[in-house]
N, C-alpha and C. Protein backbone atom coordinates (compact mmCIF):
# COMPACT_ATOMS: atom_id res chain seq x y z
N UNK A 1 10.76 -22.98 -4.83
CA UNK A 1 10.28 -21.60 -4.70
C UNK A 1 10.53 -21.09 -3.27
N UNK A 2 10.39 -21.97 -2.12
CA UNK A 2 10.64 -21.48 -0.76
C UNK A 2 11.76 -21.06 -0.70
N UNK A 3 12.30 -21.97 -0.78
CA UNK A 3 14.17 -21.86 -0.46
C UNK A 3 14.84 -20.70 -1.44
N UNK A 4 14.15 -20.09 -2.68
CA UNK A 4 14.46 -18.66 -2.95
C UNK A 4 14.52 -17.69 -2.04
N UNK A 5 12.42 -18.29 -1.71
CA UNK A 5 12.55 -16.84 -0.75
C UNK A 5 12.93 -16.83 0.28
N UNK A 6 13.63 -17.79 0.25
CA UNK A 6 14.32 -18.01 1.92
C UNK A 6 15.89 -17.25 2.03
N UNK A 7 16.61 -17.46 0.63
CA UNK A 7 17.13 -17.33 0.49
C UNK A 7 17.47 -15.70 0.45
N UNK A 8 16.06 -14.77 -0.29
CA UNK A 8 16.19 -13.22 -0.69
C UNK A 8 16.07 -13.11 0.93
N UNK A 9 15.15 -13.51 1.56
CA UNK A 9 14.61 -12.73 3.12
C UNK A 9 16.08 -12.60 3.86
N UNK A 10 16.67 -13.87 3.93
CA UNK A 10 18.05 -13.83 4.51
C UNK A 10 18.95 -12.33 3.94
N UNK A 11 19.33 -12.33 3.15
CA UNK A 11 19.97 -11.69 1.98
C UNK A 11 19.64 -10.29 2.55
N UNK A 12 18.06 -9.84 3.10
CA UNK A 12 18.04 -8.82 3.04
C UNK A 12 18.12 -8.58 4.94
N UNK A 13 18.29 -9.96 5.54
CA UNK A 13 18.45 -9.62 7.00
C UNK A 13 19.80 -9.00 7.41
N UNK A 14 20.28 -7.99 7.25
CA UNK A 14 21.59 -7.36 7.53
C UNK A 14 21.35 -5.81 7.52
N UNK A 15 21.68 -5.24 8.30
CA UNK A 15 21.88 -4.05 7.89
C UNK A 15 22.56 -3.42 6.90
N UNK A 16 24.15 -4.10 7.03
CA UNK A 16 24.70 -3.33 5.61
C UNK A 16 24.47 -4.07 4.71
N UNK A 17 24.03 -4.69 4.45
CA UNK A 17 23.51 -4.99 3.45
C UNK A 17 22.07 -4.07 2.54
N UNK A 18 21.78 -3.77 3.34
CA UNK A 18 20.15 -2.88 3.45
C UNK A 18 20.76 -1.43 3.03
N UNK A 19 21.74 -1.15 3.69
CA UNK A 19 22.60 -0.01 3.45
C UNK A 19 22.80 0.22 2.02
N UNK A 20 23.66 -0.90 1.55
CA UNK A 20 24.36 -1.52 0.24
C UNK A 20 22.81 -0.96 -0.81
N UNK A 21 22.29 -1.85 -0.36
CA UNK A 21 20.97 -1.79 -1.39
C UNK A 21 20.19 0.39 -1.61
N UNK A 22 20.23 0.50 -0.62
CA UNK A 22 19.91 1.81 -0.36
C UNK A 22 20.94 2.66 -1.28
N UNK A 23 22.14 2.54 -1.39
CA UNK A 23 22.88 3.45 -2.24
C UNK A 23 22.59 3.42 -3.78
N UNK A 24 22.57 1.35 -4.04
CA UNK A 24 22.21 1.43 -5.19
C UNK A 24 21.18 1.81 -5.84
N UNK A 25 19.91 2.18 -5.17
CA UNK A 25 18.82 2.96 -5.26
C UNK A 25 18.98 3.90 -6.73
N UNK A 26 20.17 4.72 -6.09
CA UNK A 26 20.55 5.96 -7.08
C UNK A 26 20.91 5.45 -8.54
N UNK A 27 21.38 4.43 -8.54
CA UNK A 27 22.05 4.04 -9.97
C UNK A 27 23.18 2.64 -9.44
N UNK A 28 24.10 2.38 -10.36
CA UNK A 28 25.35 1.21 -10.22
C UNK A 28 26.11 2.06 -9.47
N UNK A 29 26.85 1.34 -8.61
CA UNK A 29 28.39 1.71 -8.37
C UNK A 29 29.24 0.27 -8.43
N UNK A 30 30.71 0.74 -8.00
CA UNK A 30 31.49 -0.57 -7.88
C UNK A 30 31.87 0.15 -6.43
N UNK A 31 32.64 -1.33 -5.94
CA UNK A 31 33.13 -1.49 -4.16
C UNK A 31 33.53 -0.14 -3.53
N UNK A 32 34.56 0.19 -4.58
CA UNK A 32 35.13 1.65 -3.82
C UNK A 32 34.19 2.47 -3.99
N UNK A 33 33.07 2.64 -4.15
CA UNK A 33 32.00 3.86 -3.98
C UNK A 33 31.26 3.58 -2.94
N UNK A 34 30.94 2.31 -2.90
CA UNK A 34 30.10 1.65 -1.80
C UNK A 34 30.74 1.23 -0.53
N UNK A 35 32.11 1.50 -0.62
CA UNK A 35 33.01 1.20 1.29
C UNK A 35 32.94 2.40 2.07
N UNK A 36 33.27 3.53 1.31
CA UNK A 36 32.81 4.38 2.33
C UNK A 36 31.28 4.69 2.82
N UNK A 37 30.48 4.50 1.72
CA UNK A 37 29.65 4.86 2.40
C UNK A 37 28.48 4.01 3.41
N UNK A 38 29.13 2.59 3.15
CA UNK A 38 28.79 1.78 4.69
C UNK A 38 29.91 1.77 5.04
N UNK A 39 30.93 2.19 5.55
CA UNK A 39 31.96 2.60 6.05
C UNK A 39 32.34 1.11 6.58
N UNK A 40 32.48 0.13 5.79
CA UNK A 40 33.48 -1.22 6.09
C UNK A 40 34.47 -1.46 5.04
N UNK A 41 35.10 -2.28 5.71
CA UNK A 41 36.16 -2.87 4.72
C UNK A 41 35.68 -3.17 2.95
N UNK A 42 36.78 -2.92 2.14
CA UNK A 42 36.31 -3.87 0.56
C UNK A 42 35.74 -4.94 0.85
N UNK A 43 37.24 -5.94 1.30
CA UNK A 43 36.55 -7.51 2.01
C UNK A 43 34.74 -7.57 2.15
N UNK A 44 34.42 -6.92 3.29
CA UNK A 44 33.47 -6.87 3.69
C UNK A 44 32.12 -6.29 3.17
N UNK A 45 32.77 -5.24 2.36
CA UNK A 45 31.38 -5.19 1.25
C UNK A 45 31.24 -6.21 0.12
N UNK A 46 32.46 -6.51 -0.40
CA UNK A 46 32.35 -8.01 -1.32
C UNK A 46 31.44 -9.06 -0.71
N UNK A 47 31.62 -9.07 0.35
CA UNK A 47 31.28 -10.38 0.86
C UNK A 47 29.94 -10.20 0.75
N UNK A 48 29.51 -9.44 1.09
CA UNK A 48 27.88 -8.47 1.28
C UNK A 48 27.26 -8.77 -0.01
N UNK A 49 28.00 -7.86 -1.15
CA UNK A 49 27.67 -8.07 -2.44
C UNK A 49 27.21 -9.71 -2.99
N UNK A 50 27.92 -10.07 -2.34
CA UNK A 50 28.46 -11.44 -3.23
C UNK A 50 26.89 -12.33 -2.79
N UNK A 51 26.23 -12.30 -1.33
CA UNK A 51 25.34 -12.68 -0.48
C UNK A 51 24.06 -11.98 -1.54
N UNK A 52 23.97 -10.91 -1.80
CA UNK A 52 23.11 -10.08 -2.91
C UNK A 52 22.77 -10.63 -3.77
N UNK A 53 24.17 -10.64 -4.68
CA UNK A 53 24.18 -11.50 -5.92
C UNK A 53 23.47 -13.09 -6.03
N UNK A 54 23.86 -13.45 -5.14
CA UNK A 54 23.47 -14.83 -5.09
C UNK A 54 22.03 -15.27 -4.25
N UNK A 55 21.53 -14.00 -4.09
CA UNK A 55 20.27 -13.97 -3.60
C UNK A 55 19.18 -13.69 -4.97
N UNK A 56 20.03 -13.10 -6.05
CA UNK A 56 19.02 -12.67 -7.30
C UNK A 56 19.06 -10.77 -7.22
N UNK A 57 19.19 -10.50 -5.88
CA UNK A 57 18.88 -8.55 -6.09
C UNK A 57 19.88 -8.36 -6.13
N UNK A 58 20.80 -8.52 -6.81
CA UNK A 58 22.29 -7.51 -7.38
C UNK A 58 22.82 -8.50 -8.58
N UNK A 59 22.82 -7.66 -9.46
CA UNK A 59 24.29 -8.17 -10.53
C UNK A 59 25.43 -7.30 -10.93
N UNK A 60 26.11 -7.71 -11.64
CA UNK A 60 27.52 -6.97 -11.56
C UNK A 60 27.45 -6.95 -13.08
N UNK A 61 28.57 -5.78 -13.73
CA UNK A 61 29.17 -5.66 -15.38
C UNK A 61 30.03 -5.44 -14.85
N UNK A 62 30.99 -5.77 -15.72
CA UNK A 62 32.85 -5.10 -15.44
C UNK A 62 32.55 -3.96 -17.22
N UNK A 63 33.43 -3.31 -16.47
CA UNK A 63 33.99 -2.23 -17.49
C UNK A 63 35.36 -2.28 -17.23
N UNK A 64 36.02 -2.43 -18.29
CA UNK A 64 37.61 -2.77 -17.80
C UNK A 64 38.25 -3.45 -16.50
N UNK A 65 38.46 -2.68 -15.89
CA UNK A 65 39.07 -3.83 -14.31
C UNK A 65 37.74 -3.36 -13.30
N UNK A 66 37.28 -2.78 -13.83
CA UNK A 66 36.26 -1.97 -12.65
C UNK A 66 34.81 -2.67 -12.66
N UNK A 67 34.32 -3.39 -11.66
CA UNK A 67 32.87 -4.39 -11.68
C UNK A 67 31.84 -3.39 -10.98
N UNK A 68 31.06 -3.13 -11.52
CA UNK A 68 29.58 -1.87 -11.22
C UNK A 68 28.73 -3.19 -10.88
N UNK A 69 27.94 -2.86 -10.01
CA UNK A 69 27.04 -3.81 -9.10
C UNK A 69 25.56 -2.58 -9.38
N UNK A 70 24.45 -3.31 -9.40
CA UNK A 70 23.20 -2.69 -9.40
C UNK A 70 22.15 -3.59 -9.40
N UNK A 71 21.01 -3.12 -9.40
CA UNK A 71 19.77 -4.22 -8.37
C UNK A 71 19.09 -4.58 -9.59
N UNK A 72 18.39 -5.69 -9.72
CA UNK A 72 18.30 -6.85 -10.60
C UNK A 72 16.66 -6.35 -10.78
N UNK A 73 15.97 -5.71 -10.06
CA UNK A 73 15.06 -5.48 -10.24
C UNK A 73 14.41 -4.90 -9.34
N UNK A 74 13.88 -3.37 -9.39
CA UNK A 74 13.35 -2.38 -8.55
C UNK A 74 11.99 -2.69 -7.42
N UNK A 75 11.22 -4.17 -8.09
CA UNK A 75 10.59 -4.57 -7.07
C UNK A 75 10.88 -4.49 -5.56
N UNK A 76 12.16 -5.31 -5.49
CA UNK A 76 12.30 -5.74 -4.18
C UNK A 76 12.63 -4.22 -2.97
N UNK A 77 12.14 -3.10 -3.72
CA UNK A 77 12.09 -2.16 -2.89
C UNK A 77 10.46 -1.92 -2.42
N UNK A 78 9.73 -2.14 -3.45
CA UNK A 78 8.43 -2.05 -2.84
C UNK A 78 8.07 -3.17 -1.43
N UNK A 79 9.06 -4.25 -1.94
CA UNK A 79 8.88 -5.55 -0.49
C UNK A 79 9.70 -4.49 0.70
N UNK A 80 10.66 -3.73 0.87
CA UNK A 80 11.22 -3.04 1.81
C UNK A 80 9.90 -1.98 2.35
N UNK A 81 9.49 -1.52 1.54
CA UNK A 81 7.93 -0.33 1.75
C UNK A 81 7.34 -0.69 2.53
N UNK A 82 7.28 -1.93 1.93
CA UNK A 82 5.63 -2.33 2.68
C UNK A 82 6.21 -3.34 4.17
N UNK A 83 7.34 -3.60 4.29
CA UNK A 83 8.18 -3.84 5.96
C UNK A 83 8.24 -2.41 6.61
N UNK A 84 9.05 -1.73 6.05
CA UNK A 84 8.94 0.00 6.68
C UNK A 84 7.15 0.56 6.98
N UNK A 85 6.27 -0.06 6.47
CA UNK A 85 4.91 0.58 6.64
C UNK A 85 4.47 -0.39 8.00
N UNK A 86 4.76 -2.07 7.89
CA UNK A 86 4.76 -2.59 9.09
C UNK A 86 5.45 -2.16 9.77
N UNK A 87 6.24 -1.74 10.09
CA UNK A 87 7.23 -1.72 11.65
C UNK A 87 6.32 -0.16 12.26
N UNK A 88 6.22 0.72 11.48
CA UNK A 88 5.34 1.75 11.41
C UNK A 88 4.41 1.42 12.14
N UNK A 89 3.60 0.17 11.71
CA UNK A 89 2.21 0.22 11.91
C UNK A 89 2.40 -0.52 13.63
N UNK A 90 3.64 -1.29 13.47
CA UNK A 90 3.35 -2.13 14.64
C UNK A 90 3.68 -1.34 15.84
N UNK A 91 4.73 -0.35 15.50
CA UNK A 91 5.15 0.52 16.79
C UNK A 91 4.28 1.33 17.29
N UNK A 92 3.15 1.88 16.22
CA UNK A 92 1.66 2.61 17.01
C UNK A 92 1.30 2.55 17.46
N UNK A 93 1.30 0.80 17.30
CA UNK A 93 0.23 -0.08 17.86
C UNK A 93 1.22 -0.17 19.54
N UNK A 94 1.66 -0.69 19.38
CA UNK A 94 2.61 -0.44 20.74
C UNK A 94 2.81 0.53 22.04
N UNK A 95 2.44 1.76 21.00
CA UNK A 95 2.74 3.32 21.59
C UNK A 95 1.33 3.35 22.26
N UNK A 96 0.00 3.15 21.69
CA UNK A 96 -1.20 3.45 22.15
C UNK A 96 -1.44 2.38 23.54
């Protein structure tokens, strides 16, 4: 059970990766929807993806030659919430 969540926490330590996840928010895409808009290489969003996938928050369908990627389960955005409500809370705390 650790080494899962060792595994998702990693998974989600990246920015584009975080990025990645943020688009799919909206629905599936495949690579070429998702390179421009973290503006890296295919390579490099595959690779991203692939780190996702094998973390459990992304799976893939092919539709003909074309593979649509989307998030395995909408939880792991409430775990992003409630980090965005810490960093929130901790920078207040900081500011005061």
């Amino acid at each position: 059970m650790n080494r899962i969540k060792l595994q998702i926490l990693k998974a989600l330590a990246d920015g584009t990766r975080l990025k990645i996840m943020d688009f799919l928010k909206e629905g599936e895409k495949n690579v070429g929807e998702i390179k421009p808009y973290v503006g890296t290489t295919q390579s490099n969003v595959s690779q991203h993806l692939r780190i996702l996938k094998d973390a459990g928050i992304v799976d893939n369908r092919r539709k003909g030659k074309v593979v649509y990627y989307y998030i395995v389960n909408k939880k792991i955005f409430d775990i992003l919430d409630l980090l965005d409500e810490l960093v929130k809370e901790n920078i207040k705390d900081i500011m005061e």
